[in-house]
Protein backbone atom coordinates (compact mmCIF):
# COMPACT_ATOMS: atom_id res chain seq x y z
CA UNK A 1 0.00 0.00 0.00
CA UNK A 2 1.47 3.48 -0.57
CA UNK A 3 2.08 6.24 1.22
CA UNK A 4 -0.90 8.05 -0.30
CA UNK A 5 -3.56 5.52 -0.39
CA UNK A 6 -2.50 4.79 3.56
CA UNK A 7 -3.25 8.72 3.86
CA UNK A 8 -6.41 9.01 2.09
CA UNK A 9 -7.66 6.01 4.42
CA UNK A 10 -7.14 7.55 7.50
CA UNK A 11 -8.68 10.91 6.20
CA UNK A 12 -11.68 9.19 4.86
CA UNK A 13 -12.16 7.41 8.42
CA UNK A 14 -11.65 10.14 10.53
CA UNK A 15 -14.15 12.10 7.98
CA UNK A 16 -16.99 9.96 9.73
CA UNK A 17 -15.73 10.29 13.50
CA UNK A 18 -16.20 14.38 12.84
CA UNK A 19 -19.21 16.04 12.96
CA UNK A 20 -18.16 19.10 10.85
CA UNK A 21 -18.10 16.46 8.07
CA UNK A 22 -21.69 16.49 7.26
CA UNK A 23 -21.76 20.42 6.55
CA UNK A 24 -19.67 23.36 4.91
CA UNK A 25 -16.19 22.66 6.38
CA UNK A 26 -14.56 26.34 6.70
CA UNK A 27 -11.77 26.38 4.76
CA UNK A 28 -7.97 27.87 5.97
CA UNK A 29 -8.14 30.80 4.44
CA UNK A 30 -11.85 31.82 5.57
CA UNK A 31 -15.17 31.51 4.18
CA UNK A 32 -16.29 27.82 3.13
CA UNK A 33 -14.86 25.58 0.61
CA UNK A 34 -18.21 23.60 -0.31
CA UNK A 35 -17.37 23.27 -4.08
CA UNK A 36 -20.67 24.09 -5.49
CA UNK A 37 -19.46 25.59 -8.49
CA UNK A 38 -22.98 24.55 -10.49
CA UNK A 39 -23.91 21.17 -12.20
CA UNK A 40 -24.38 19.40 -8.81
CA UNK A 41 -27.69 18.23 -6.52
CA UNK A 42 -27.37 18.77 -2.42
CA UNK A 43 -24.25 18.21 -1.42
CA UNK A 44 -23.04 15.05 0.02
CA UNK A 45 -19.90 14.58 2.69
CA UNK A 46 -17.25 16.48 3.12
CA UNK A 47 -13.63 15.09 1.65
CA UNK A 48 -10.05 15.64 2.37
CA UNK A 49 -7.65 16.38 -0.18
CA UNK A 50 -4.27 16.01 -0.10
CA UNK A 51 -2.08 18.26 -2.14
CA UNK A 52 1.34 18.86 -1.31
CA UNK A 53 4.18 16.14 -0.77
CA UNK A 54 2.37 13.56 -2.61
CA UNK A 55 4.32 10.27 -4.51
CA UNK A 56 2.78 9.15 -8.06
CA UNK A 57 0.60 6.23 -8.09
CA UNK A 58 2.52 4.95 -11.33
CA UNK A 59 5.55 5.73 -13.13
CA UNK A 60 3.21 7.28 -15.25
CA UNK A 61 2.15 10.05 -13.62
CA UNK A 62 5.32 11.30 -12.65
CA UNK A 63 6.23 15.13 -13.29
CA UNK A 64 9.30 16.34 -14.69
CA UNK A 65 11.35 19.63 -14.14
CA UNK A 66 13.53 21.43 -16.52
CA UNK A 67 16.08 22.94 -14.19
CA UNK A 68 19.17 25.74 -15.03
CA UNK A 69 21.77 25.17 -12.30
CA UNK A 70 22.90 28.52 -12.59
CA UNK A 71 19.61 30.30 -12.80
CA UNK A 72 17.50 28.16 -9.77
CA UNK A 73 19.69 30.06 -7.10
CA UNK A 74 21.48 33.22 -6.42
CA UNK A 75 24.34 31.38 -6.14
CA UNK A 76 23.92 28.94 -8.83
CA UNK A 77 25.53 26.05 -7.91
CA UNK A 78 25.09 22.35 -7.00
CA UNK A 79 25.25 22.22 -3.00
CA UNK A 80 22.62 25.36 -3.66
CA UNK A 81 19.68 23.87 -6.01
CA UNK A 82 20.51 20.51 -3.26
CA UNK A 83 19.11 22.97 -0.75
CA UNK A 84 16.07 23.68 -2.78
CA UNK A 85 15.17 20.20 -3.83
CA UNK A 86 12.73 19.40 -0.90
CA UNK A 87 11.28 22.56 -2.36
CA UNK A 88 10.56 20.69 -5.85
CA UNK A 89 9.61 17.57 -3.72
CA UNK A 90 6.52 19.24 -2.10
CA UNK A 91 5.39 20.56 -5.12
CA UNK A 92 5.35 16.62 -6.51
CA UNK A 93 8.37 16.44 -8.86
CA UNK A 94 9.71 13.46 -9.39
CA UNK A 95 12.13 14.18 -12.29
CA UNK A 96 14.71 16.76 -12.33
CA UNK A 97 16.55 16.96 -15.82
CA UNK A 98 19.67 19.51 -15.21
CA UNK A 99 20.68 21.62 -18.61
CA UNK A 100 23.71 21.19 -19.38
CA UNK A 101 26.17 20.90 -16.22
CA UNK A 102 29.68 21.12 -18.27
CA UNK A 103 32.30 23.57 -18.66
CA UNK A 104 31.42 26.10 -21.20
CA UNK A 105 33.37 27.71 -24.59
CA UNK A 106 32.77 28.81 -28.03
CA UNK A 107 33.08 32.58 -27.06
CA UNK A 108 29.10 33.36 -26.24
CA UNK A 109 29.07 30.95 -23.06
CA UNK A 110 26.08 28.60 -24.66
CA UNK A 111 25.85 25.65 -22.04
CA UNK A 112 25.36 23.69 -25.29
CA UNK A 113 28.77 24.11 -26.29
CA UNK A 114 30.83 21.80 -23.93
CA UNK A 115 34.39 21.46 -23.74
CA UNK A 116 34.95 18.47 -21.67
CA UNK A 117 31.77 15.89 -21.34
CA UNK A 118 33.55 14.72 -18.48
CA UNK A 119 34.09 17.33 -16.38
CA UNK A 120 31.23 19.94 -14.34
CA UNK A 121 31.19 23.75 -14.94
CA UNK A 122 33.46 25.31 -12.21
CA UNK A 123 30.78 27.71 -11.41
CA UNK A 124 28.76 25.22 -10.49
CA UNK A 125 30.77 22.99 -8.50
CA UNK A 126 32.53 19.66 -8.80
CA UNK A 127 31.78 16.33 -9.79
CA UNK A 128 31.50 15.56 -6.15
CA UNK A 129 28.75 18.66 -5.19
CA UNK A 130 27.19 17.13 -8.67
CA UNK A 131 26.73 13.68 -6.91
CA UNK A 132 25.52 14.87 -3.66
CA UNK A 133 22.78 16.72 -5.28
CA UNK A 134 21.80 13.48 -6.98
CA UNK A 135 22.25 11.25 -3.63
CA UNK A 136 19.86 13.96 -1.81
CA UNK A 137 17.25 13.76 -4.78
CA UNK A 138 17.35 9.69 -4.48
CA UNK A 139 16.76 10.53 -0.78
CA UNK A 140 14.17 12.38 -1.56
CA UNK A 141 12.62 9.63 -3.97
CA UNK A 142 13.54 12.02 -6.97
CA UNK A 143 15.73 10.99 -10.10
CA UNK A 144 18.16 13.12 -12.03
CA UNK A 145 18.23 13.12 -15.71
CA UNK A 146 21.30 15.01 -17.33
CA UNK A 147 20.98 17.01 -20.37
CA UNK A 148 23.55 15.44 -23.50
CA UNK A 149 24.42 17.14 -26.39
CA UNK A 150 25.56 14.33 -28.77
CA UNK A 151 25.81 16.28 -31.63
CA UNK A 152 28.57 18.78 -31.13
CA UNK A 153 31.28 20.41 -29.17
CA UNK A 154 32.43 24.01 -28.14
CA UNK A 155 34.70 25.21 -30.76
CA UNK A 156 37.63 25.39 -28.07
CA UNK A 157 36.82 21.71 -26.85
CA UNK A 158 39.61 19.51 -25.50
CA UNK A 159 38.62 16.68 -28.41
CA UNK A 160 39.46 19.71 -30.33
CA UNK A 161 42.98 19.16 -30.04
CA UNK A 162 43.48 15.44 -28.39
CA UNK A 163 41.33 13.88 -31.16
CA UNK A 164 40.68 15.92 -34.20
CA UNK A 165 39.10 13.03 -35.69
CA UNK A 166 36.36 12.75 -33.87
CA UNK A 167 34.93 15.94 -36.40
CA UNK A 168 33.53 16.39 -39.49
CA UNK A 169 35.07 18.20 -42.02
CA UNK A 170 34.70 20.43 -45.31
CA UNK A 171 37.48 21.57 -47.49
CA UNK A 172 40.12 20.37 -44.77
CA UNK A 173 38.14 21.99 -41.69
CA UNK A 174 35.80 21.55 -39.10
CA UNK A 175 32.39 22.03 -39.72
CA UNK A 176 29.86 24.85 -37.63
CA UNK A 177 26.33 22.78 -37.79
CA UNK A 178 23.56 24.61 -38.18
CA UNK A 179 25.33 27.61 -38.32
CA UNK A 180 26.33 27.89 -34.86
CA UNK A 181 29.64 29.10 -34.99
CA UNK A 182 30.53 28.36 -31.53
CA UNK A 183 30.01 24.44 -32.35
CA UNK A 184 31.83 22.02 -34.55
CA UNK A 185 29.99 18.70 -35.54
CA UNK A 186 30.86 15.65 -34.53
CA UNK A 187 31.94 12.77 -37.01
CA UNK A 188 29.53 9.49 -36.31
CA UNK A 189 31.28 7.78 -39.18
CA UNK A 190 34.29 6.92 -37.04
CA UNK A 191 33.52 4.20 -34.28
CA UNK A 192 36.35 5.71 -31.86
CA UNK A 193 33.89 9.15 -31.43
CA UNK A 194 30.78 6.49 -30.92
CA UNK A 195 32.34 4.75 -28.51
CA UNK A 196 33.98 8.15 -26.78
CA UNK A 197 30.55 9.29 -26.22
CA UNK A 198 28.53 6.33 -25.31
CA UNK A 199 31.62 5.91 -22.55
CA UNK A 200 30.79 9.39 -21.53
CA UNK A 201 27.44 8.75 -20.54
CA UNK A 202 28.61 5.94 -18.83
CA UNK A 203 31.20 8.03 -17.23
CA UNK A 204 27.95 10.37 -15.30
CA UNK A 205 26.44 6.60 -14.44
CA UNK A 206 29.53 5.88 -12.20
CA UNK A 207 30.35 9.24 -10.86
CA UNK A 208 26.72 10.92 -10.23
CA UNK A 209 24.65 7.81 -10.48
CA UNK A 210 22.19 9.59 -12.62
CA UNK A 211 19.25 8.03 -13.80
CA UNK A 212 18.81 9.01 -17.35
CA UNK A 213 19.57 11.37 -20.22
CA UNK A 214 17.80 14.38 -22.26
CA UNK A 215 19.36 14.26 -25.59
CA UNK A 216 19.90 17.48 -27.12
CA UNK A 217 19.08 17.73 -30.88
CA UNK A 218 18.47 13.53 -30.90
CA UNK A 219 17.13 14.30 -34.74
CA UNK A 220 20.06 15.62 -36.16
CA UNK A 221 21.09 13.87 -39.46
CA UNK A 222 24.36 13.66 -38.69
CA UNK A 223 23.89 11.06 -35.72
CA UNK A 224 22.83 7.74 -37.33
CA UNK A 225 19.65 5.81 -36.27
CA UNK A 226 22.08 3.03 -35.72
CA UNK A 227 23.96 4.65 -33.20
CA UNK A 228 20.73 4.88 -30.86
CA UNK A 229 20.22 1.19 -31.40
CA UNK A 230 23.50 0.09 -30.30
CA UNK A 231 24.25 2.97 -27.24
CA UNK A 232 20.67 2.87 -25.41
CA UNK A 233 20.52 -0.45 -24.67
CA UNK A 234 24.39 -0.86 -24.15
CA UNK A 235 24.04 2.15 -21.45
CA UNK A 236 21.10 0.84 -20.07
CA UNK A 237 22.64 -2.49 -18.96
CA UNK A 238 25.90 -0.68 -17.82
CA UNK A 239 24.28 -0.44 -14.11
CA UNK A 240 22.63 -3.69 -13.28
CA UNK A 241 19.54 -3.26 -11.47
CA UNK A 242 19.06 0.13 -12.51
CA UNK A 243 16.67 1.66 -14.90
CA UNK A 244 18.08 4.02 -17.15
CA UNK A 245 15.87 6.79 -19.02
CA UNK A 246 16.18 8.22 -22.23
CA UNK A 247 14.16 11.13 -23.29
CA UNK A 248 14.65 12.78 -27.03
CA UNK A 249 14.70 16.74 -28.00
CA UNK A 250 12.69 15.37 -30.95
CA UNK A 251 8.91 14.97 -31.96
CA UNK A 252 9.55 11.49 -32.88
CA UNK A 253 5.82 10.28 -33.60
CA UNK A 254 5.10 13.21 -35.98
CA UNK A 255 8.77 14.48 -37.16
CA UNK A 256 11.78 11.88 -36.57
CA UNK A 257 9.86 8.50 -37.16
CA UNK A 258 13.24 7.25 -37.76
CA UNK A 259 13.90 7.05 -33.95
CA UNK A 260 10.99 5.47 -33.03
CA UNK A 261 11.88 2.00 -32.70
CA UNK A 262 15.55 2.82 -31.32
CA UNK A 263 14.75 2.83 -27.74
CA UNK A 264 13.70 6.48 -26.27
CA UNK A 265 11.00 6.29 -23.28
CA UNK A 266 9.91 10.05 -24.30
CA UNK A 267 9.69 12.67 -27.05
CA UNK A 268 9.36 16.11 -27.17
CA UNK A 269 5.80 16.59 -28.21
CA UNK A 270 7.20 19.60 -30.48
CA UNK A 271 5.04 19.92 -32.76
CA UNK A 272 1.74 20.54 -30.14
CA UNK A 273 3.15 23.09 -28.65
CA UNK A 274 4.77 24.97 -31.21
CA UNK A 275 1.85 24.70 -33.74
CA UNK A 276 -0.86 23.85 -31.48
CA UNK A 277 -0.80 25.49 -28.06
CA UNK A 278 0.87 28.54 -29.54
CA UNK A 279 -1.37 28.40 -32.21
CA UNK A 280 -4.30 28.93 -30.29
CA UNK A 281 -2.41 31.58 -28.06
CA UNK A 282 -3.49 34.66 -25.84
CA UNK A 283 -6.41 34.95 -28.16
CA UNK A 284 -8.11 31.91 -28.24
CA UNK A 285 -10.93 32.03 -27.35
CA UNK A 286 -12.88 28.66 -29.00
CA UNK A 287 -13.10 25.71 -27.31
CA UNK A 288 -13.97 23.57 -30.31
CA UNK A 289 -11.20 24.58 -31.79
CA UNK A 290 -8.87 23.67 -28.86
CA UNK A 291 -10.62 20.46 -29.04
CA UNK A 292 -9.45 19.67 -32.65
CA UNK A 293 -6.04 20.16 -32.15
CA UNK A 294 -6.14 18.52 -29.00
CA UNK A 295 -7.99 15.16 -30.65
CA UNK A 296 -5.71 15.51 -33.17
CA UNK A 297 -2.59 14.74 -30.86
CA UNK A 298 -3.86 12.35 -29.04
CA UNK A 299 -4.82 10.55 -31.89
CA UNK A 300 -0.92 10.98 -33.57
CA UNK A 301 0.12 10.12 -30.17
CA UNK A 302 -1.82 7.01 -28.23
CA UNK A 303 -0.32 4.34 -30.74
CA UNK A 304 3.15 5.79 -30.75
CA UNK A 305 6.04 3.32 -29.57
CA UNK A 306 7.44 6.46 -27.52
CA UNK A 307 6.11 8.21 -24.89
CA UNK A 308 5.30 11.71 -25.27
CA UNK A 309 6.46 15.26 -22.80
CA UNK A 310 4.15 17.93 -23.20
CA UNK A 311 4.87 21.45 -22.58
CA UNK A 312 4.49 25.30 -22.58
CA UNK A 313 7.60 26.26 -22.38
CA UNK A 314 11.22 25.58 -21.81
CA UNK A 315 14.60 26.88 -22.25
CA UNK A 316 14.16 27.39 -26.50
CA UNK A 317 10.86 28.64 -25.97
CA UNK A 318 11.46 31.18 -23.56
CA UNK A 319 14.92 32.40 -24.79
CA UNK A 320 16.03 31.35 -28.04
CA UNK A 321 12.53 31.63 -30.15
CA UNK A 322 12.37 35.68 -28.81
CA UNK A 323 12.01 36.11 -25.19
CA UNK A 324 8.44 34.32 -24.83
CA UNK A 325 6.65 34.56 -21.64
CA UNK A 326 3.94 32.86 -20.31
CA UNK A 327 2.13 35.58 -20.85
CA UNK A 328 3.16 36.71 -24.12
CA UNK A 329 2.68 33.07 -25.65
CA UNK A 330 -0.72 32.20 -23.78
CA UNK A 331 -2.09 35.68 -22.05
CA UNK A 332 -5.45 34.98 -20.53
CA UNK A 333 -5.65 31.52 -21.53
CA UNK A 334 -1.98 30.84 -19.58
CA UNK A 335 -3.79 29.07 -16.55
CA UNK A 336 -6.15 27.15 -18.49
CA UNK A 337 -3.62 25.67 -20.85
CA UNK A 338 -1.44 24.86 -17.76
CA UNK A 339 -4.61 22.43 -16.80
CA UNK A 340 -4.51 21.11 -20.07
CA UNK A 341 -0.83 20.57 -19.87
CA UNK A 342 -0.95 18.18 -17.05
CA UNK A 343 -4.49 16.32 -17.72
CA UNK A 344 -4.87 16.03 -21.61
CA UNK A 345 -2.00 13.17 -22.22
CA UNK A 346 1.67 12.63 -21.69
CA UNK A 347 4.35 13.87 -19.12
CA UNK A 348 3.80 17.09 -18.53
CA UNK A 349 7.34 19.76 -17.84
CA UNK A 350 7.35 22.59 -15.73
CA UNK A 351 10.27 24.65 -16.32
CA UNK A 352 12.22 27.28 -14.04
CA UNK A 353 10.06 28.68 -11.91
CA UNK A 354 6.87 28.03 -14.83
CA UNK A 355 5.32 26.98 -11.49
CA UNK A 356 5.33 30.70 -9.80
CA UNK A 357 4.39 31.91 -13.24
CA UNK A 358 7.36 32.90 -14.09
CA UNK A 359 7.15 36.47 -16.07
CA UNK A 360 10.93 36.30 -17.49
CA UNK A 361 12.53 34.81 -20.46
CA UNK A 362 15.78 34.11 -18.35
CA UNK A 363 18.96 34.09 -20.49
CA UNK A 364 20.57 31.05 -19.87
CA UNK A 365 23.66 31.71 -21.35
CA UNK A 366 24.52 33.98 -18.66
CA UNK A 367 22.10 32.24 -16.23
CA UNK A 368 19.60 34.87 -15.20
CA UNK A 369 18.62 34.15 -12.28
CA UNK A 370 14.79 33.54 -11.30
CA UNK A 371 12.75 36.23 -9.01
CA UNK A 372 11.22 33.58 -6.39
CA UNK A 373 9.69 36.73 -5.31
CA UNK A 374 7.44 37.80 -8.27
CA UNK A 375 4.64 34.99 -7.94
CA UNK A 376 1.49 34.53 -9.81
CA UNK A 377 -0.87 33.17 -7.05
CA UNK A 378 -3.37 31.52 -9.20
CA UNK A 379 -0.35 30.04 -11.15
CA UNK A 380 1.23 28.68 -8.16
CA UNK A 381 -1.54 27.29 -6.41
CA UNK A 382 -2.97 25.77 -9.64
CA UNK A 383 0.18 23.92 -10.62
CA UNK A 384 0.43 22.46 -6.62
CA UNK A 385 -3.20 21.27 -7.05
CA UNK A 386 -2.34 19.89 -10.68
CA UNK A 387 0.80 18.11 -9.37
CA UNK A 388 -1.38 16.85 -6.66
CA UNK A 389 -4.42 15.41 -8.98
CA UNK A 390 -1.80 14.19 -11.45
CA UNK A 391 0.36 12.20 -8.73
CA UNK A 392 -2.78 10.30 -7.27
CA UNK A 393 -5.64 10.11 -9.86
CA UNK A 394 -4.81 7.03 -12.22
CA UNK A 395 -7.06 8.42 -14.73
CA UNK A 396 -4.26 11.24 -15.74
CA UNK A 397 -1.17 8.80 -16.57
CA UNK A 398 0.93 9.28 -19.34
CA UNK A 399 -1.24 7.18 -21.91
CA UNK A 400 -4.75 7.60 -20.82
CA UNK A 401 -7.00 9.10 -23.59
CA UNK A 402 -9.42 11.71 -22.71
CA UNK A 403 -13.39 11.56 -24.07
CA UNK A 404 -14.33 14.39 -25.42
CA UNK A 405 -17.67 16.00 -24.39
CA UNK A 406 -19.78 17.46 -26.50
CA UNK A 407 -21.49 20.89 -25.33
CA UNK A 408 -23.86 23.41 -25.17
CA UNK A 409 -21.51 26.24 -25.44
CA UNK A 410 -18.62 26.60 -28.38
CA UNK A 411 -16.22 28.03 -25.88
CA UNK A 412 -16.38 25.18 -23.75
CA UNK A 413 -13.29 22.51 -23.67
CA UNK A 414 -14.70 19.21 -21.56
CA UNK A 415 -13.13 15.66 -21.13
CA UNK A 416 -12.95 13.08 -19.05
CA UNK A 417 -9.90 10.57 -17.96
CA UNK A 418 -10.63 7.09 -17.09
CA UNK A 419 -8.29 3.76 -15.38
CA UNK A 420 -10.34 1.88 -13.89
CA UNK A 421 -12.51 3.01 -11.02
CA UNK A 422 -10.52 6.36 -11.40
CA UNK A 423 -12.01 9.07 -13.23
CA UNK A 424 -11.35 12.92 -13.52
CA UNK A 425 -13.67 15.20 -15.24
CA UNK A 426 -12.01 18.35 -16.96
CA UNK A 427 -14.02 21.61 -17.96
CA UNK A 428 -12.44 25.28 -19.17
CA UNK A 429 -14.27 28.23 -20.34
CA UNK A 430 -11.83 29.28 -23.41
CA UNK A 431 -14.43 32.39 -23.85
CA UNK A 432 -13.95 35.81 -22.82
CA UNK A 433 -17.90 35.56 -20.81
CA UNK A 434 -18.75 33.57 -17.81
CA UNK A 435 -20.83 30.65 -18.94
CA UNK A 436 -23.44 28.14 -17.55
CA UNK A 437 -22.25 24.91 -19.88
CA UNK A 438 -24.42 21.87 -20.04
CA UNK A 439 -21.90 18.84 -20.59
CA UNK A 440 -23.43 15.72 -22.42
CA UNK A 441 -22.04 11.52 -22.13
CA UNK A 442 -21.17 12.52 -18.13
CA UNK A 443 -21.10 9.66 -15.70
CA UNK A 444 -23.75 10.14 -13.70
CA UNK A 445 -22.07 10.02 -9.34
CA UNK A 446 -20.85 11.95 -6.96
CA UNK A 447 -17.85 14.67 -7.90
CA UNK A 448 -15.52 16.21 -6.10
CA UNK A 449 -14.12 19.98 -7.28
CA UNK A 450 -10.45 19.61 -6.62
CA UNK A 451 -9.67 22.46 -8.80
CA UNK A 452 -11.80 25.75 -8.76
CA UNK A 453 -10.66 28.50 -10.89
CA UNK A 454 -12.69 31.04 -9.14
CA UNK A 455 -10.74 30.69 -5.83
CA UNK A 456 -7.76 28.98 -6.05
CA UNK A 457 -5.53 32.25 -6.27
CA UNK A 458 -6.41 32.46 -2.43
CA UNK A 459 -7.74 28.91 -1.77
CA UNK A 460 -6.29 25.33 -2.30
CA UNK A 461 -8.95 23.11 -1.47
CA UNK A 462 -8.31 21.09 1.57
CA UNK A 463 -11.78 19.63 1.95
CA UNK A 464 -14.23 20.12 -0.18
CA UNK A 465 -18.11 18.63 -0.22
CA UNK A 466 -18.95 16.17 -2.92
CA UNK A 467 -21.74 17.01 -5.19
CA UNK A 468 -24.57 14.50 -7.72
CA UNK A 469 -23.59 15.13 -11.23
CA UNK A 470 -26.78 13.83 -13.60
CA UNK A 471 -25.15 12.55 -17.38
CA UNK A 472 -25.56 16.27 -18.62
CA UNK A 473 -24.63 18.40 -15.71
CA UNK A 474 -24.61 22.73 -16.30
CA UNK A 475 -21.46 24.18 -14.68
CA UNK A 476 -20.66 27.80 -13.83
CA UNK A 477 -17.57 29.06 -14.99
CA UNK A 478 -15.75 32.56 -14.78
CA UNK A 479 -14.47 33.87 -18.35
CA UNK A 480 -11.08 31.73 -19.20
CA UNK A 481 -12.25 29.91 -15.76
CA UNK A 482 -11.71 25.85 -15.34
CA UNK A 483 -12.50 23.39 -12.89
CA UNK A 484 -10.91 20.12 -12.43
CA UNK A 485 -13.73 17.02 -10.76
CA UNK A 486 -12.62 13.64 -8.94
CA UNK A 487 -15.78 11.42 -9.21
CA UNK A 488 -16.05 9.51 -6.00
């Protein structure tokens, strides 16, 4: 039995030894917390909720953080984001994949342009401070995934010089991929450089004990399919009895179908974001439409050999493609995406401080640091409760496919997640009017509102009474409002 379902025991047992249980249980911050947001009969018991410092109920519903060593602190180093992790462990993370942790060149400081892939950036600290922060996340029942940039080195790389031959070249030199003239390319066509870098990612296995590996630019032409098929599996058995994870900065299922059958746990689901969720934007304001592109990646997606990581933003997207913001990319519709980020289907990411509602682009080639100070409430106490639903509702693992309700109003995004007795309902308000929606195809039972955009900037839910949903329930909801429902 886990540590959650051991917890929601006891709270559903001493529910019936309290009286205050059979009415409007005030919640912390005042006022009551009865969840009648509309679509419900008379009320039924009150229910805890549990939402901070919860485990996942499957592998599948774990979370995963993109973290910037040098931006998560003022001080940017190991022994300081080691502080922070039980931080990131009462929100609910469960993954941490560090950018890039080596020493830097090139000339414009890129952490994507290393010039030893065995050795830590100075600023940062050692290989030792590196492996402490990893021992304390294990502690913490966290893993650590490193970011690897397989493709290239810094220009001023000690390979550079101690194996020239490990590059491709043109007319007698070394060759800047993609135009970035702080990089050269690798050469995959000599087996020496293959087996180099497969031994480096064995290296961070027996110094860090790391548990897996973002691949930076996995799709690049340069690095042949067969390489994948021969490192993965030979890295993976490297550690006996541990698992080793392998997540691609590709959109295999739509993009790189050549790298679907090589081995990779989890894609970038690029192409959904970038055409999809930016798509629709800060002016969206249909939820039909929102409901085509979203049946359109699940339906690319639930057959795919590779798991998928969905996202708003990360590093590229809020730096490299022109300083985008939260609330530049998604304006009103930020906080409602976010829901849809971490219920539709896949992994979902937070990135550096995306869980404060982070208003900065943060330049990570000089590693900007984050202002823990400047929080977005409603963000914040969204993305706990998200975390929260995510970690112990089997209905939202990776591969679950929503059902798509159909509506009364076209603004109106509503689906449901089912695993067995588990089952979340899911309802925004894309429109720029409050709304009464009548949902059709419900399961008629009792509901509980975990998620309430009307109050959660200054209320998580705590306990909450559950209400009778009929198959075709109406629900109130504020203008680019959502509410998340547990049925009991």
């Amino acid at each position: 039995m886990t540590k959650n379902i051991r917890l929601y025991l006891l709270a559903f047992v001493a529910c019936f030894t309290m009286s205050a249980c059979g009415g409007d249980e005030p919640s912390p911050n005042g006022g009551n917390n009865n969840g009648n947001g509309g679509g419900g009969t008379t009320p039924t018991t009150g229910v805890n909720i549990i939402i901070d410092n919860t485990d996942p109920v499957s592998l599948k519903n774990r979370v995963i953080y993109e973290m910037n060593v040098g931006s998560f602190t003022s001080a940017g180093t190991f022994k300081a984001a080691q502080e922070k992790l039980s931080e990131l462990k009462t929100l609910g993370v469960d993954i941490v994949w560090l950018m890039p942790i080596y020493p830097r060149g090139g000339g414009i400081n890129s952490p994507y342009a290393a010039t030893d892939f065995q050795a830590t950036n100075p600023s940062y600290g050692t290989i030792a401070d590196l492996k402490n922060l990893v021992a304390r996340a294990h502690q913490l029942n966290m893993q650590v995934w490193l970011d690897w940039v397989p493709n290239h080195t810094a220009t001023n790389a000690r390979w550079v010089t101690e194996h020239p031959e490990y590059y491709k070249r043109q007319g007698g030199s070394m060759v800047n991929p993609m135009g970035w003239n702080d990089v050269y390319q690798l050469d995959y066509s000599n087996a020496s450089l293959q087996a180099a870098m497969t031994g480096a990612l064995k290296f961070w296995l027996d110094n860090a004990d790391v548990d897996g590996f973002r691949c930076d630019f996995a799709s690049s032409p340069e690095i042949p399919t067969q390489y994948w098929q021969d490192a993965i599996p030979e890295v993976r058995s490297h550690k006996s009895g541990k698992t080793i994870y392998f997540l691609a900065e590709a959109d295999i299922v739509q993009d790189a179908k050549r790298l679907l059958a090589v081995g990779f746990d989890y894609d970038y689901a690029w192409n959904f974001q970038e055409s999809q969720l930016a798509g629709f934007g800060p002016n969206g304001t249909s939820g039909e439409n929102l409901r085509s592109r979203c049946e359109n990646f699940v339906a690319a997606s639930k057959n795919a050999s590779v798991a998928r990581m969905v996202y708003l933003t990360n590093h590229d997207v809020a730096y490299n493609d022109g300083g985008k913001t939260l609330i530049s990319l998604y304006g009103a519709n930020r906080h409602a995406l976010t829901v849809l980020e971490f219920t539709l289907y896949g992994m979902p990411l937070l990135y550096n401080g995306q869980e404060i509602g982070c208003a900065q682009t943060l330049n990570y080639f000089t590693d900007e640091k984050i202002n823990w100070n400047s929080i977005d409430a409603k963000m914040k106490n969204t993305v706990r409760t998200l975390v929260a639903l995510r970690h112990t509702q089997a209905a939202l693992a990776d591969n679950v496919e929503p059902y798509f309700h159909t509506t009364d109003n076209a603004g109106v995004l509503a689906y449901t997640k089912t695993s067995g007795t588990s089952r979340v309902l899911v309802v925004m308000n894309l429109s720029a009017q409050a709304v009464n929606v009548k949902l059709n195809g419900v399961s008629a039972g009792n509901y509980v509102k975990w998620l309430d955009s009307q109050s959660i900037s200054t209320n998580v839910a705590t306990k909450v009474q559950s209400e009778a949903f009929s198959s075709t329930p109406s629900i109130a909801l504020e203008a680019k409002g959502y509410a998340v429902y547990v049925k009991q």
